[in-house]
C-alpha atoms as a PDB file:
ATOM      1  CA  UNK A   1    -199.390 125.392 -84.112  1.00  0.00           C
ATOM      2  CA  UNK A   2    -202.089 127.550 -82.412  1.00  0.00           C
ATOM      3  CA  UNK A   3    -199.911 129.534 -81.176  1.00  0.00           C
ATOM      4  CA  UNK A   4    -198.408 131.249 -83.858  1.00  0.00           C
ATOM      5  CA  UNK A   5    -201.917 132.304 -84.901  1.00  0.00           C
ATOM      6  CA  UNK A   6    -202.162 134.068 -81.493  1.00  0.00           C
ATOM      7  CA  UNK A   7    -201.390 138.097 -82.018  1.00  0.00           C
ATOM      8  CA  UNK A   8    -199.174 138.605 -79.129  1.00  0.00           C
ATOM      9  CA  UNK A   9    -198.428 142.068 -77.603  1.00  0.00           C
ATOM     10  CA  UNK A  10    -196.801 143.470 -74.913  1.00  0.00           C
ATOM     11  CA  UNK A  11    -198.790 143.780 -71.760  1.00  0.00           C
ATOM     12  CA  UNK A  12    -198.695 147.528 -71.625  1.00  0.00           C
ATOM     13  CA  UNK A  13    -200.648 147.248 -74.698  1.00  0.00           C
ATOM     14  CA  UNK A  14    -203.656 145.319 -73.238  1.00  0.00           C
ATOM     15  CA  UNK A  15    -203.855 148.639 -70.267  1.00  0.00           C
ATOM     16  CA  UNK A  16    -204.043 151.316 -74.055  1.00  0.00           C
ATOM     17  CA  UNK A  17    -206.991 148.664 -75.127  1.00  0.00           C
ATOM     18  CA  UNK A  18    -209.145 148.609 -71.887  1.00  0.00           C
ATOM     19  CA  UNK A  19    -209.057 152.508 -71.445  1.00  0.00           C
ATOM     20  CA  UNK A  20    -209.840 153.326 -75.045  1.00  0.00           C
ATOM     21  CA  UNK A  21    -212.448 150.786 -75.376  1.00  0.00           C
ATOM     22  CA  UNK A  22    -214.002 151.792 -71.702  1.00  0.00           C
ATOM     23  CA  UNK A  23    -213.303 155.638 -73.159  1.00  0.00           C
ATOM     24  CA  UNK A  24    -214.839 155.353 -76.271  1.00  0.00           C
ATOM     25  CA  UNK A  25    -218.183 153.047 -75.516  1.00  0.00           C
ATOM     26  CA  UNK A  26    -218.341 155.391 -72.204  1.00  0.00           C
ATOM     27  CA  UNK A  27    -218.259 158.619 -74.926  1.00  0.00           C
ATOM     28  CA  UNK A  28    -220.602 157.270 -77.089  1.00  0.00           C
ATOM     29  CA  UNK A  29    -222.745 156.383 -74.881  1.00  0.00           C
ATOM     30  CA  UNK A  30    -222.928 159.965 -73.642  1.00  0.00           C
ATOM     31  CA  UNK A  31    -223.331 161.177 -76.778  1.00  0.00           C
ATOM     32  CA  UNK A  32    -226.521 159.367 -77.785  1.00  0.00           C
ATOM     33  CA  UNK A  33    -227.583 160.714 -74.217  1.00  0.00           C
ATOM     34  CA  UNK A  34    -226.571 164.382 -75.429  1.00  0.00           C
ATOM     35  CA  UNK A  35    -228.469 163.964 -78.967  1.00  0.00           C
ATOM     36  CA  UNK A  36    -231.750 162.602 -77.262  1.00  0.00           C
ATOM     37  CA  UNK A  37    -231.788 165.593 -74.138  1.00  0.00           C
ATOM     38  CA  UNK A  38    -230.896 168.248 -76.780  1.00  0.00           C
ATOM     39  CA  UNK A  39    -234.151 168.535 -78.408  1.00  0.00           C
ATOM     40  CA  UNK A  40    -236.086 168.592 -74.875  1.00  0.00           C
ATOM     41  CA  UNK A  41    -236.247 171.895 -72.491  1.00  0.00           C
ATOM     42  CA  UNK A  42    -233.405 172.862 -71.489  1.00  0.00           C
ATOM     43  CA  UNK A  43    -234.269 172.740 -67.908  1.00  0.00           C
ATOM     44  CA  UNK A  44    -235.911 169.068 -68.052  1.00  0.00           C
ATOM     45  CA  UNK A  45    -232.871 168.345 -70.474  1.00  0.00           C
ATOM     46  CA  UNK A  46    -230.368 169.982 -67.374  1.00  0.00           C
ATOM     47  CA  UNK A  47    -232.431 168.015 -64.609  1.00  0.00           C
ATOM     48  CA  UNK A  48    -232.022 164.906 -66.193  1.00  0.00           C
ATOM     49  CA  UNK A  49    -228.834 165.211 -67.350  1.00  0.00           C
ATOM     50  CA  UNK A  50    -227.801 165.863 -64.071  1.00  0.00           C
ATOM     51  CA  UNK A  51    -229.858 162.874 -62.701  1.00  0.00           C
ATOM     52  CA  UNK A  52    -227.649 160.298 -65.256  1.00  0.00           C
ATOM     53  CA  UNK A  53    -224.537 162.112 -63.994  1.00  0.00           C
ATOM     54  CA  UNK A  54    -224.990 161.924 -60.190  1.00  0.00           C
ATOM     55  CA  UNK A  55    -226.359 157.806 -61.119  1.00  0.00           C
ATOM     56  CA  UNK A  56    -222.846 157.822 -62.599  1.00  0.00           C
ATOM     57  CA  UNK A  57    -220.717 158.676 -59.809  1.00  0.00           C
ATOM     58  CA  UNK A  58    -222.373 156.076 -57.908  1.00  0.00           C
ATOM     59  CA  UNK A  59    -222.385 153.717 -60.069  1.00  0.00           C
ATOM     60  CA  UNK A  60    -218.691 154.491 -61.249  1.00  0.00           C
ATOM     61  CA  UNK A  61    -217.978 154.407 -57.382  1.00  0.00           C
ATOM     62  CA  UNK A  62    -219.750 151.178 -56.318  1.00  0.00           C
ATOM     63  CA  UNK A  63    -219.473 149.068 -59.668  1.00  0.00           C
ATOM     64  CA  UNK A  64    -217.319 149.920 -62.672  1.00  0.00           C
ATOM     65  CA  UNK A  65    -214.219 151.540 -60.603  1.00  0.00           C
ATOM     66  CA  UNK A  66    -213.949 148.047 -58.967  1.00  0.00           C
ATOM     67  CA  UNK A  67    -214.394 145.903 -62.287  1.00  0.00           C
ATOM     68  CA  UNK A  68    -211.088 148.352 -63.991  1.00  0.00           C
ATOM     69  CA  UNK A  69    -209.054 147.732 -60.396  1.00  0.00           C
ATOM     70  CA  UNK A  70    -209.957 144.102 -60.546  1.00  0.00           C
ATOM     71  CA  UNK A  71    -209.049 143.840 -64.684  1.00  0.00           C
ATOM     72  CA  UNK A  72    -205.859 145.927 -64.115  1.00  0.00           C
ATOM     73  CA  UNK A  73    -204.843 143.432 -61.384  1.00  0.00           C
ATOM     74  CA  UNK A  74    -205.307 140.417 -63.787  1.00  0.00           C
ATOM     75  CA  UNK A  75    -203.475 142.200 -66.840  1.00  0.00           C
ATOM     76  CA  UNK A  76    -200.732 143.105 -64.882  1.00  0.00           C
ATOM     77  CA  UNK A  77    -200.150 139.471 -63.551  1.00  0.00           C
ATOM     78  CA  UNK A  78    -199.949 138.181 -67.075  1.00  0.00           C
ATOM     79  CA  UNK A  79    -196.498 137.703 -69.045  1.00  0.00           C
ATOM     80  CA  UNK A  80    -194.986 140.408 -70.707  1.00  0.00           C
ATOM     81  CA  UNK A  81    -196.624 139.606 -74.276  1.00  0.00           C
ATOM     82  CA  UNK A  82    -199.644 137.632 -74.037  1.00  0.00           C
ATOM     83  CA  UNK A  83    -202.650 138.117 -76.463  1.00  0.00           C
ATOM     84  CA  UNK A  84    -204.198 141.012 -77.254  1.00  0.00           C
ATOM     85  CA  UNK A  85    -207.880 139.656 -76.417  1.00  0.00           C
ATOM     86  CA  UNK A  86    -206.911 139.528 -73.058  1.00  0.00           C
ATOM     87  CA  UNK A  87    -207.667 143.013 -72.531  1.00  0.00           C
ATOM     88  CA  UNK A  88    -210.914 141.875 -71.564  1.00  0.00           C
ATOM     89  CA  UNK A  89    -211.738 138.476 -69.522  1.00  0.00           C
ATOM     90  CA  UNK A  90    -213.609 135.939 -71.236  1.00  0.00           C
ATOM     91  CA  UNK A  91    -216.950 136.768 -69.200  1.00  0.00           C
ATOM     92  CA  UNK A  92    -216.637 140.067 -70.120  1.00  0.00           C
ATOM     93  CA  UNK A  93    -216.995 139.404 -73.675  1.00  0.00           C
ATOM     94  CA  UNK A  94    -220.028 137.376 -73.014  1.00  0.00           C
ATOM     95  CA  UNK A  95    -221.573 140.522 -70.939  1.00  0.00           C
ATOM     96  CA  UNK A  96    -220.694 142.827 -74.040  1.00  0.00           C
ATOM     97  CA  UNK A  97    -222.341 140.555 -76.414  1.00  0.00           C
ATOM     98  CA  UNK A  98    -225.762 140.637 -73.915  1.00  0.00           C
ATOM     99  CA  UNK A  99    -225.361 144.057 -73.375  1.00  0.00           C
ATOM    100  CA  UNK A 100    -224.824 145.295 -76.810  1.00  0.00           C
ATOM    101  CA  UNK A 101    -228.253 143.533 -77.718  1.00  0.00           C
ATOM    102  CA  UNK A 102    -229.894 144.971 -74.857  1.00  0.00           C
ATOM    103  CA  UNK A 103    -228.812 148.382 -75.834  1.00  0.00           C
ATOM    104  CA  UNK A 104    -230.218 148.383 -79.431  1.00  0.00           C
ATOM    105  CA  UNK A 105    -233.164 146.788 -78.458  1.00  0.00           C
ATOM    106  CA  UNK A 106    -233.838 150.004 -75.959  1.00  0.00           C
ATOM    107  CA  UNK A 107    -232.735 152.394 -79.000  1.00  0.00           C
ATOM    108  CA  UNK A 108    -235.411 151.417 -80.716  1.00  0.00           C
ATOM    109  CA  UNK A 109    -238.138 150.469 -77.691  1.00  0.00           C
ATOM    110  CA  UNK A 110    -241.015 153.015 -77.154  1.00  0.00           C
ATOM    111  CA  UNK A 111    -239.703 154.288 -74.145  1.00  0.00           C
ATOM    112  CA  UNK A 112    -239.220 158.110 -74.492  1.00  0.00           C
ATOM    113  CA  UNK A 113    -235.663 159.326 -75.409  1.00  0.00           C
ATOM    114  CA  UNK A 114    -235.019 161.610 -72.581  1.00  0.00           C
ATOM    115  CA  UNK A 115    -235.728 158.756 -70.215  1.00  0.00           C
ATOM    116  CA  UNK A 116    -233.250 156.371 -71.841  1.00  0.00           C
ATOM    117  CA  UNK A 117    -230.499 159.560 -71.732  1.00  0.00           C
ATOM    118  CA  UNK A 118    -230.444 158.715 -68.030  1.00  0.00           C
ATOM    119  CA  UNK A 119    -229.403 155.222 -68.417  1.00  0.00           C
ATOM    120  CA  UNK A 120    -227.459 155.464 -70.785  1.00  0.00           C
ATOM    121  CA  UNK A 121    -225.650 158.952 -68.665  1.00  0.00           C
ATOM    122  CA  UNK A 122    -225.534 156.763 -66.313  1.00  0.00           C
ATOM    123  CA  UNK A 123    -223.332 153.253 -67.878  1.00  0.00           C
ATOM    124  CA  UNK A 124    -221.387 155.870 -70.417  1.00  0.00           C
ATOM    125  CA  UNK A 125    -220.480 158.129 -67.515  1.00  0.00           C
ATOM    126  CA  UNK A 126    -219.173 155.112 -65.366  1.00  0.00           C
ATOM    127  CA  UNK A 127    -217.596 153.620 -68.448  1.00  0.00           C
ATOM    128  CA  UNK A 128    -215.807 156.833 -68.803  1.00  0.00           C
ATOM    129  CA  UNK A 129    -214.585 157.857 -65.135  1.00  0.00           C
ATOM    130  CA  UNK A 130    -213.593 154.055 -64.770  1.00  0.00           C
ATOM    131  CA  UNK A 131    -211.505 154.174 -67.994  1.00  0.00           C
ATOM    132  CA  UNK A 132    -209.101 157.019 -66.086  1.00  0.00           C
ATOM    133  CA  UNK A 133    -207.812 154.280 -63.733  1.00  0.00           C
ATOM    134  CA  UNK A 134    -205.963 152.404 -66.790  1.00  0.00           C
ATOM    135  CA  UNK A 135    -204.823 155.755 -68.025  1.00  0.00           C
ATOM    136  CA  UNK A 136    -203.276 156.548 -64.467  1.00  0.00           C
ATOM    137  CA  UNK A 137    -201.895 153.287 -63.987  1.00  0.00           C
ATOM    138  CA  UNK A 138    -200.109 153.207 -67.811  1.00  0.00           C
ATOM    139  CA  UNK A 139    -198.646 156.681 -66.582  1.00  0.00           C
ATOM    140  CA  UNK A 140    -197.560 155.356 -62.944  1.00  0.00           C
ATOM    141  CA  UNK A 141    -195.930 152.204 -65.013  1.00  0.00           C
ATOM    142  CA  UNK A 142    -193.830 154.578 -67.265  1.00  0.00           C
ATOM    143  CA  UNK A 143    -192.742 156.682 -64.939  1.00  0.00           C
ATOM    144  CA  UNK A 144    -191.817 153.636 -62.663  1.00  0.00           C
ATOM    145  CA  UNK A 145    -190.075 152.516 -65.833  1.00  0.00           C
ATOM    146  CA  UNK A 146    -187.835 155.472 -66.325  1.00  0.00           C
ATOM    147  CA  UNK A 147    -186.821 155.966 -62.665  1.00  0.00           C
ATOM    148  CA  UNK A 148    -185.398 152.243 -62.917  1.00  0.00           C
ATOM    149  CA  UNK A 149    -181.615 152.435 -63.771  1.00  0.00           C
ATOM    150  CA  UNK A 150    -181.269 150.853 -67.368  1.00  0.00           C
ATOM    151  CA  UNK A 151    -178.718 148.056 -67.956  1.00  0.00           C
END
């Protein structure tokens, strides 16, 4: 009974989900960043958005790129339809709902803006770089797919 209440999709699907939802928490992120260094000088604004970005290479190098490789891995493992939660592992949507808390409750702390642009340069930057890997693997599936000879 259960599962007919499950919204199946095909797997490729679950790859679209991960990279827009890395994409577009990893954009907005920035763009919170962007609104909060704008009013600033632009040449604390430029030092510290550098800072977030150079925090987000390493981060996206030593963290996040390994957490996509590791979630592509499990998604592509999984039957051709399987639910369209799955994007995400089951831990990860307990992280989200700690860090999603976390993150308002900095929005609206005392700490300055500007400072808070670096962190948040920093995870939205990550988010964003690590998001290409689903995007490159969807593209390296397809065009796997259409060198395959069709039956």
């Amino acid at each position: 009974m259960w599962l007919k209440l499950k919204p199946a999709v095909p797997r490729h699907w679950l790859f679209v989900l991960s990279g827009l939802m890395w994409s577009g928490v990893g954009i907005a992120l920035c763009h919170l960043a962007y609104g909060w260094l704008k009013p600033i000088a632009h040449q604390w604004a430029m030092a510290l958005g550098l800072l977030g970005c150079g925090a987000a290479l390493i981060v996206y190098r030593f963290g996040f790129s390994k957490i996509a490789r590791k979630n592509i891995r499990r998604i592509s493992l999984m039957a051709e339809r399987c639910c369209v939660f799955a994007f995400q592992e089951w831990k990860g949507y307990l992280i989200i709902g700690i860090m999603v808390p976390l993150g308002i409750g900095l929005r609206h702390s005392s700490l300055p803006k500007h400072y808070l642009a670096v962190i948040y340069t920093t995870i939205g930057g990550a988010l964003l770089l690590s998001s290409l890997h689903y995007y490159v693997y969807l593209l390296r599936e397809f065009a796997l797919d259409k060198q395959r000879p069709s039956d």
